[in-house]
Protein backbone atom coordinates (compact mmCIF):
# COMPACT_ATOMS: atom_id res chain seq x y z
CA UNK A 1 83.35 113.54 100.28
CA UNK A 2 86.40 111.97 102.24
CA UNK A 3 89.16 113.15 99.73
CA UNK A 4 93.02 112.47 99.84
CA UNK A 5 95.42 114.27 98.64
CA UNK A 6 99.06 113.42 97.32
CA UNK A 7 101.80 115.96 97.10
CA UNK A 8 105.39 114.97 98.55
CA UNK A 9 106.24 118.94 99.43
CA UNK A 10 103.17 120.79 101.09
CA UNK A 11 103.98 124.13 101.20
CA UNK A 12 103.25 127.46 99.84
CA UNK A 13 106.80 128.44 98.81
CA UNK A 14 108.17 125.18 97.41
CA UNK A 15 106.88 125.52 94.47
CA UNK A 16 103.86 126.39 91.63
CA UNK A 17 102.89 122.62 92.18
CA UNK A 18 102.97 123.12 95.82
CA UNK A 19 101.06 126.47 96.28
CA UNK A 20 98.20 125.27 93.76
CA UNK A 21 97.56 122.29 96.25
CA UNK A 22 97.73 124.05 99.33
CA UNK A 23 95.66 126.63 98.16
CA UNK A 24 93.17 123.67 96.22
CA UNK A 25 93.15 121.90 99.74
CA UNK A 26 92.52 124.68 102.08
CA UNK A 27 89.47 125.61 99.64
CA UNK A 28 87.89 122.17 99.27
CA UNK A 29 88.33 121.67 103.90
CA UNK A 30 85.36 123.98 104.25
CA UNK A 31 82.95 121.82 102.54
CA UNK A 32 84.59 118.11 102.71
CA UNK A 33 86.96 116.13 104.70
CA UNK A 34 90.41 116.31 103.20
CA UNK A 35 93.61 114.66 103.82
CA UNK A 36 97.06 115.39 103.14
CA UNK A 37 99.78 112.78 101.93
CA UNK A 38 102.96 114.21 101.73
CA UNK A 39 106.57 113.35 102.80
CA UNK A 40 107.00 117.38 104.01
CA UNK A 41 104.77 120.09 104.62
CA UNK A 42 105.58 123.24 106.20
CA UNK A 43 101.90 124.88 105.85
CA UNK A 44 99.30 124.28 108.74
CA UNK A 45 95.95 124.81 107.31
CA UNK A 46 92.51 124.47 109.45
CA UNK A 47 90.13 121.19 109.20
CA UNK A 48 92.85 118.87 107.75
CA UNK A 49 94.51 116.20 108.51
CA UNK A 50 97.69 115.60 107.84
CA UNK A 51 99.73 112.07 107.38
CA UNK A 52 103.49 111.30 106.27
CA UNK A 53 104.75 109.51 103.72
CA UNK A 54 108.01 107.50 103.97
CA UNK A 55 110.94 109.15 102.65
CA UNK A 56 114.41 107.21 102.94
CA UNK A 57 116.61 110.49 101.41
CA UNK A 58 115.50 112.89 98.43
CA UNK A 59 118.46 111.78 96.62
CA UNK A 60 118.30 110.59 93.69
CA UNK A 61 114.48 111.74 92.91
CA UNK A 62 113.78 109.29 90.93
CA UNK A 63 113.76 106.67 93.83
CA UNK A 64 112.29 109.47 96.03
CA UNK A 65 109.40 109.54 93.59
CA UNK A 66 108.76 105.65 93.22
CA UNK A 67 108.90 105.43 97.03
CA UNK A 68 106.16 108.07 97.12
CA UNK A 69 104.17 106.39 94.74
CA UNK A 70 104.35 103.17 96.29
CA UNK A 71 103.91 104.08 100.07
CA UNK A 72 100.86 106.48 98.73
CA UNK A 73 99.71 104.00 96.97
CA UNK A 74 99.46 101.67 100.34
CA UNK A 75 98.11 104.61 102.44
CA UNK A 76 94.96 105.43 100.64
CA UNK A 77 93.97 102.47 98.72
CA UNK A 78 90.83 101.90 100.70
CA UNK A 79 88.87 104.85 102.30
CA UNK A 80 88.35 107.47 100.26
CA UNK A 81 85.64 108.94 97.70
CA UNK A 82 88.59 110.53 95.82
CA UNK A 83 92.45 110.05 95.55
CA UNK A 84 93.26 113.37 94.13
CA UNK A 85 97.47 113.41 92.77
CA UNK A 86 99.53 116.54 92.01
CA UNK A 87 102.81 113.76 91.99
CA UNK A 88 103.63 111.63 89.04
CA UNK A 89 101.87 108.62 90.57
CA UNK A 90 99.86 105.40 89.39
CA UNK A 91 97.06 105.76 91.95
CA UNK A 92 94.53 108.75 91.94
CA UNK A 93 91.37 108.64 90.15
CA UNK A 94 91.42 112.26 89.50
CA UNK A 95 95.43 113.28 88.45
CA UNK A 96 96.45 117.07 88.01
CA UNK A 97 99.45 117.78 85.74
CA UNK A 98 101.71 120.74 86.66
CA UNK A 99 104.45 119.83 84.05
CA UNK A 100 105.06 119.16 80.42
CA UNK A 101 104.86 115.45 80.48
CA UNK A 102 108.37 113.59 79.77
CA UNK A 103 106.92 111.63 76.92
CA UNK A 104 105.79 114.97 75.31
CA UNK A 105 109.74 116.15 75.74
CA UNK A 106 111.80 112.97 74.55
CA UNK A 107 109.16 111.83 72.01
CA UNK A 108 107.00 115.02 70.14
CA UNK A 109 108.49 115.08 66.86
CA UNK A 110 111.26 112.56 67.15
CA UNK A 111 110.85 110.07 64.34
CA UNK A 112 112.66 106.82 62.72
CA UNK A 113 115.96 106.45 64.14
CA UNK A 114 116.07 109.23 66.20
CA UNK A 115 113.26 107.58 67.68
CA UNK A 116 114.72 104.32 68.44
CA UNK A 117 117.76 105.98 69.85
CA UNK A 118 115.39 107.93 72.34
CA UNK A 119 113.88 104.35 74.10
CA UNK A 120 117.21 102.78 73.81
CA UNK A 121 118.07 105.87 75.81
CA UNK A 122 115.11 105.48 78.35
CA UNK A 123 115.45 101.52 78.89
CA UNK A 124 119.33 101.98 80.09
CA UNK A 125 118.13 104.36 82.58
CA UNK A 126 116.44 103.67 85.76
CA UNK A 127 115.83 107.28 86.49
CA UNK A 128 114.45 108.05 82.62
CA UNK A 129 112.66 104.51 82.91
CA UNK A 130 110.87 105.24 86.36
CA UNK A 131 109.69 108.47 85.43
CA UNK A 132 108.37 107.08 81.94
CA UNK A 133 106.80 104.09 83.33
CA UNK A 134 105.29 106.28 86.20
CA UNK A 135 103.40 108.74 83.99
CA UNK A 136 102.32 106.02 81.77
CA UNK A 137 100.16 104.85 84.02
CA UNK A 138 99.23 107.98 85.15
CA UNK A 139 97.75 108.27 81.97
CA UNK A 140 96.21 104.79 81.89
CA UNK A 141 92.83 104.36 81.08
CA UNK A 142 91.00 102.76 83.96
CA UNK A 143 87.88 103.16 86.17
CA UNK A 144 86.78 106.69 85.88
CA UNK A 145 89.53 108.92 86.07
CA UNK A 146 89.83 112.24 85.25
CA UNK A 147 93.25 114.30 84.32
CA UNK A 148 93.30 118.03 85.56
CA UNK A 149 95.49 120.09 83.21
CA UNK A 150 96.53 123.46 84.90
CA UNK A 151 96.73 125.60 81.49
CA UNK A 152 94.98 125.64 78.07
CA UNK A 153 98.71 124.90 76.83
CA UNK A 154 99.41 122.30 79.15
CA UNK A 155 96.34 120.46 78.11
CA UNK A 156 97.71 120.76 74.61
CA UNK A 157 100.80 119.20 75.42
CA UNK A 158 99.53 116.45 77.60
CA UNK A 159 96.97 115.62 74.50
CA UNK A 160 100.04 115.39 71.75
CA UNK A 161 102.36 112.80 74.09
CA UNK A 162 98.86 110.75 74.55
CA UNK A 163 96.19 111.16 72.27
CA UNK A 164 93.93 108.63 73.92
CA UNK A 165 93.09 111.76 76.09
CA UNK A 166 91.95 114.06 73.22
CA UNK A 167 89.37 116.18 74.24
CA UNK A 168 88.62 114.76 77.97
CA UNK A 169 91.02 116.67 79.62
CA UNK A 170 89.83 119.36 81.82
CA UNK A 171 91.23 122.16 82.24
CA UNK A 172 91.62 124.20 85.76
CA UNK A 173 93.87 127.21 86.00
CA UNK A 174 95.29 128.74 89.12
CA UNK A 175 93.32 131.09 91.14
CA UNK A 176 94.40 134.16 93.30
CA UNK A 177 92.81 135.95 96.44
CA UNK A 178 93.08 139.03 97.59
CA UNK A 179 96.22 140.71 99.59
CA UNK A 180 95.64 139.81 103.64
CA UNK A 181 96.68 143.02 104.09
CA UNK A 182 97.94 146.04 102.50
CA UNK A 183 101.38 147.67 103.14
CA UNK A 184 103.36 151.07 102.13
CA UNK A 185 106.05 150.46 99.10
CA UNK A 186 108.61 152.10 101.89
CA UNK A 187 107.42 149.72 104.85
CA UNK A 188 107.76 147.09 102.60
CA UNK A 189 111.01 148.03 101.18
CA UNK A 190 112.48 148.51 105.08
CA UNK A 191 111.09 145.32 105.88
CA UNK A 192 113.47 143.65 103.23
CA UNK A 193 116.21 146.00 103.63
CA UNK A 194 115.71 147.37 99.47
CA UNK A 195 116.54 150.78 98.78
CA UNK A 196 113.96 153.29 99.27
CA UNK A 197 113.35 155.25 96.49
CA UNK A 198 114.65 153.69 93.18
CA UNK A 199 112.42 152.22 90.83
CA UNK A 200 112.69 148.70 91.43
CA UNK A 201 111.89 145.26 89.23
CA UNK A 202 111.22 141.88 90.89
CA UNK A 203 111.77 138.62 89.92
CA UNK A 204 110.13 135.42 91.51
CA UNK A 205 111.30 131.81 90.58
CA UNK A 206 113.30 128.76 91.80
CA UNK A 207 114.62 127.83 88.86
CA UNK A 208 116.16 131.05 88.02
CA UNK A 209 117.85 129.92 84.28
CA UNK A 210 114.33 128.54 83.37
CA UNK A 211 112.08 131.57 84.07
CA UNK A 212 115.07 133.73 82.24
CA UNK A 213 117.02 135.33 84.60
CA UNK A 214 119.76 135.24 82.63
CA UNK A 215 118.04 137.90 79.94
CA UNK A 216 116.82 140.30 83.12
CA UNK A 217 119.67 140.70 83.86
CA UNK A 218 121.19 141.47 80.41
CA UNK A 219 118.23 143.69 80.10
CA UNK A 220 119.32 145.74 83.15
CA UNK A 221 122.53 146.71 81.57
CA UNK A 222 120.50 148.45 79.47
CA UNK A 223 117.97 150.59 81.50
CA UNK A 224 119.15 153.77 84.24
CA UNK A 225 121.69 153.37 86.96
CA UNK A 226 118.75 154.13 89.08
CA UNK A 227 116.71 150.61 88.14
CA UNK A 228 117.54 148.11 90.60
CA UNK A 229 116.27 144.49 90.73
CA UNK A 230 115.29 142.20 93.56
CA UNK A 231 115.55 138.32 92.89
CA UNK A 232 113.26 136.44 95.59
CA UNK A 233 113.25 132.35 95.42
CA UNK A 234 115.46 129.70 96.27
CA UNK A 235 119.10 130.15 96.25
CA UNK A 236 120.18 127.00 94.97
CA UNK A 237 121.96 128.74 91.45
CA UNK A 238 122.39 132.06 93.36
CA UNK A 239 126.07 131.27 93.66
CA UNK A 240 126.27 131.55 89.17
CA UNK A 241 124.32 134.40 89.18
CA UNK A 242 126.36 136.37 91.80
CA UNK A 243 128.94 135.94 89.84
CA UNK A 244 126.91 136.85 86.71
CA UNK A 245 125.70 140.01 88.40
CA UNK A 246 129.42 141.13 89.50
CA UNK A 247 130.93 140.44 86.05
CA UNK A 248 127.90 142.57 84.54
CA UNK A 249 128.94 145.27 87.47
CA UNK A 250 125.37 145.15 88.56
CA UNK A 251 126.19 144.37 91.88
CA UNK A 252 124.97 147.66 93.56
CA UNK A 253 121.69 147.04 91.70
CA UNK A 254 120.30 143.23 92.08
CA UNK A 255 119.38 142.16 95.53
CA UNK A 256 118.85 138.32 96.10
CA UNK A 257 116.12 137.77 98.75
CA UNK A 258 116.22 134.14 98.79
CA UNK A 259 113.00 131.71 99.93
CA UNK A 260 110.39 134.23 100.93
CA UNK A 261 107.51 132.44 103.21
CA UNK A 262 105.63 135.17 102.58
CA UNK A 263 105.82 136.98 99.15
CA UNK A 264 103.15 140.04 99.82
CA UNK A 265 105.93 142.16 100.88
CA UNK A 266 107.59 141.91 98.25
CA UNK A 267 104.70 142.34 95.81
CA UNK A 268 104.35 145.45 97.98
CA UNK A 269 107.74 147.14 97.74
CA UNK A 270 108.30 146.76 93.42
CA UNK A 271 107.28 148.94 90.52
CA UNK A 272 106.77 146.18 88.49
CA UNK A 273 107.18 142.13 88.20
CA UNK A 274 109.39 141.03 85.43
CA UNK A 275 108.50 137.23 83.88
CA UNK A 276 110.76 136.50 81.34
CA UNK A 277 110.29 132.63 81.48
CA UNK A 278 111.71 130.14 78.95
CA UNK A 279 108.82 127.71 79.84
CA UNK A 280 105.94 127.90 82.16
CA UNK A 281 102.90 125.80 82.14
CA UNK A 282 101.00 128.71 83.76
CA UNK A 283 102.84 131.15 85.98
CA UNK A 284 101.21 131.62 89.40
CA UNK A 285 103.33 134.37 90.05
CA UNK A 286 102.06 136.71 87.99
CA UNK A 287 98.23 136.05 89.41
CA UNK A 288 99.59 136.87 92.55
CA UNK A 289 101.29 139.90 91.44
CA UNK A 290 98.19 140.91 89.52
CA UNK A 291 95.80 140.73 93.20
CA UNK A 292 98.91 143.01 94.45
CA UNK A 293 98.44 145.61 92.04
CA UNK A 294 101.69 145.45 90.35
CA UNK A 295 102.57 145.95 87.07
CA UNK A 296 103.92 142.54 85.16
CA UNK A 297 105.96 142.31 81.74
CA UNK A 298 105.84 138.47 80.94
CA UNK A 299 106.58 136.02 78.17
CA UNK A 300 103.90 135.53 75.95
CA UNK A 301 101.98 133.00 75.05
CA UNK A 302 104.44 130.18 73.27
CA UNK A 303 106.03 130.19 76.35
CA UNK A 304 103.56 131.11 79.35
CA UNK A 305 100.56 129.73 79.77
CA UNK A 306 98.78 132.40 81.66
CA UNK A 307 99.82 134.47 78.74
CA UNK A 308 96.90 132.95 76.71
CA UNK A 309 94.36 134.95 77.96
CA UNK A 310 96.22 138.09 78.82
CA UNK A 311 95.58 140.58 76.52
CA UNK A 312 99.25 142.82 75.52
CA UNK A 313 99.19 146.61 76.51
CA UNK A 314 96.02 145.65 78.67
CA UNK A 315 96.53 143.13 81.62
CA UNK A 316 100.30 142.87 80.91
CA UNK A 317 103.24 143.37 78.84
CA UNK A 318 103.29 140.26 76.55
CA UNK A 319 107.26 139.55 75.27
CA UNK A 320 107.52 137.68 72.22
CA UNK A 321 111.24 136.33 72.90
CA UNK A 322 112.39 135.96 76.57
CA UNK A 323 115.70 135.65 75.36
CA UNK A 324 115.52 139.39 73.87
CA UNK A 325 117.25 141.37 76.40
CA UNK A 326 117.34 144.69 74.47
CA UNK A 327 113.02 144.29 73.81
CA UNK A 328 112.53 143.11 77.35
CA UNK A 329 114.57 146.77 78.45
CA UNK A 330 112.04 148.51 76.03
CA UNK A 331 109.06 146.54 77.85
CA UNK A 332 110.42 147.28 81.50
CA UNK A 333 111.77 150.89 80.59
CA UNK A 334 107.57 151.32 79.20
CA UNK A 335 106.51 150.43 82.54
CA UNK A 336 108.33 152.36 84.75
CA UNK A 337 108.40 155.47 83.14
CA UNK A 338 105.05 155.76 81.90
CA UNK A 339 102.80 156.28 84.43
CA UNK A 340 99.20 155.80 81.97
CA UNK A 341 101.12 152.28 81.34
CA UNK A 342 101.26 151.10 84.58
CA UNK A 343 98.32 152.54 86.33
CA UNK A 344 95.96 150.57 83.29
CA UNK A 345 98.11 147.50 83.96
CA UNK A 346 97.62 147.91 87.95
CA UNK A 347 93.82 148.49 87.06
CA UNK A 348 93.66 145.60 84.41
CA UNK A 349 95.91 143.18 86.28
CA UNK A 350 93.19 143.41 89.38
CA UNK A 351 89.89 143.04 87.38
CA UNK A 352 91.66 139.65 85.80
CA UNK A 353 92.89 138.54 89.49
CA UNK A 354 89.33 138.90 90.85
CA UNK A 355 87.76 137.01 88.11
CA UNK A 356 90.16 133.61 88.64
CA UNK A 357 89.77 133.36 92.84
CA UNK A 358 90.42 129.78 94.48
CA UNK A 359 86.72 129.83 95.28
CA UNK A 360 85.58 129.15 92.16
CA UNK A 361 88.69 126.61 91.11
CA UNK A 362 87.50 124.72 94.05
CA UNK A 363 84.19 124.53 92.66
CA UNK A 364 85.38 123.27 89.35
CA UNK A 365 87.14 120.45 91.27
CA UNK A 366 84.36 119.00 93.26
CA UNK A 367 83.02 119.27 89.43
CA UNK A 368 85.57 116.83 88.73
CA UNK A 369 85.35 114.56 91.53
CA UNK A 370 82.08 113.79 90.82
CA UNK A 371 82.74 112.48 87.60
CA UNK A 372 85.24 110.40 88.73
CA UNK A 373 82.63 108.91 91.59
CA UNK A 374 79.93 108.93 89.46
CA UNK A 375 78.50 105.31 88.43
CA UNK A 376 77.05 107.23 85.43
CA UNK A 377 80.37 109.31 84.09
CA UNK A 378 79.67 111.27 80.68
């Protein structure tokens, strides 16, 4: 199949989005001809071909985001078997959905009044109105289309803001593969300068308040002098949590990384990956962790989607409330001191890594792209 592809960042450290359709792409080159739409990309991956997008400043988004849609749109109307989306975008016979849909956030559960309020709210805003309007339509009804959900919970979501979706919805998680290449925990920790003996937690996220940063750290108070913490993502709210870290006198102790091209290192040099997220639709991170053999304490599953099929004490460390520092401490503390703990969550972690490879996501896909080709679809 000739198959295009629209993401406005492609790159492997942008972003959960981002990383899912590089590593999607790269998969589906081997067996199809594939082309990338995006307004950046960063990643060079054999067999495809790559083609910009107009992009007159990525300020404010929601302009950004129309502009991508539109000059997509214009791009890759004729050509191809399959226009696949990972943006918020009208065109795209198959559309995956990386985020709880704004309709699902202003709207679930908002009734009478409150109600009326909330689209008085949208129409006198052209950011809230593009955005709306946008996934609308991404949700439209038309041709053949099919709507990739990346999580069990996500599909949930997505069904409740529009039910005309119920049940046809497919669902196609992340997918891990294994470490390029192995490397000592004190090579790795000289590599990124972290100290060389301590036990040591990591933390992986852009949005650092979202994926609960703010109760790691809390939770750090709590544990050893000798438990440090190394924060790896981008630095935008670094600046707060500096601060945050200083006032907590953990300064000694938490060592910000920043954008890490390459995470295996990392993975490499911790005891144990700490998830404490607010709200994730699935959580590469901790996949990724998992094929590294690290140990991961994570949210579960009413606010992590991967925590759905994690089983607590087994593949992970399930915690019930992210924003309970002192439990979180018990979780971590469990970990790193109990060596029969971490060495069935290293063992566990792998087995479930293994069984979710890109491979066979790719597979699924070209599943789904033949429904939406297909003059026949079920």
């Amino acid at each position: 199949m000739r198959i295009a592809i629209l993401i406005r960042v492609f790159s492997r450290s942008a972003g959960g989005a981002e990383s899912y359709a590089v590593a999607i792409a790269k998969q589906l080159a081997a067996r199809h001809e594939v082309h990338v739409f995006s307004q950046e990309y960063d990643t060079s991956v054999s067999g495809l071909h790559y083609h910009r997008v107009p992009c007159f400043g990525s300020r404010p988004r929601w302009l950004n985001q129309l502009v991508f849609a539109i000059a997509s749109w214009w791009q890759t109307r004729h050509g191809f078997d399959v226009v696949h989306s990972h943006e918020n975008t009208w065109h795209g016979n198959v559309q995956t959905i990386h985020v709880r849909p704004l309709r699902y956030n202003l709207l679930t559960g908002v009734d009478g009044v409150r109600r009326v309020l909330t689209w008085l709210k949208i129409c006198f805003s052209p950011r809230l109105m593009t955005y709306v309007w946008l996934e609308q339509m991404r949700f439209s009804r038309r041709d053949k289309r099919q709507i990739v959900a990346t999580s069990d919970l996500l599909r949930q979501e997505c069904e409740s803001a529009y039910p005309d979706w119920r049940s046809r919805i497919a669902v196609i998680a992340p997918g891990s593969q294994p470490p390029h290449s192995e490397m000592s925990r004190s090579e790795a920790r000289r590599l990124l300068g972290l100290p060389s003996a301590q036990p040591l937690l990591l933390f992986v996220a852009n949005d650092y308040k979202r994926k609960g940063l703010d109760a790691l750290l809390t939770s750090l108070t709590r544990l050893a002098e000798e438990v440090h913490l190394a924060v790896a993502g981008k630095e935008g709210a670094a600046p707060r949590y500096k601060h945050m870290v200083r006032e907590l006198g953990l300064s000694h102790r938490v060592h910000f990384l920043g954008l890490q091209q390459d995470m295996s290192p990392a993975y490499w040099a911790a005891n144990c990956l700490v998830h404490p997220t607010l709200e994730d639709s699935y959580a590469m991170v901790v996949l990724e962790a998992m094929s590294h053999r690290l140990p991961v304490v994570v949210s579960g599953p009413s606010h992590c989607g991967i925590s759905r099929e994690l089983n607590d004490e087994h593949e992970a460390l399930l915690l019930q409330d992210p924003h309970n520092a002192a439990e979180l401490a018990r979780l971590i503390l469990c970990v790193i001191t109990n060596d029969a703990v971490a060495d069935r969550l290293r063992r566990k972690g792998v087995d479930f890594a293994r069984r979710h490879s890109w491979d066979s996501r790719s597979l699924e896909y070209e599943a789904v792209f033949r429904r939406a080709v297909s003059d026949h679809p079920p």
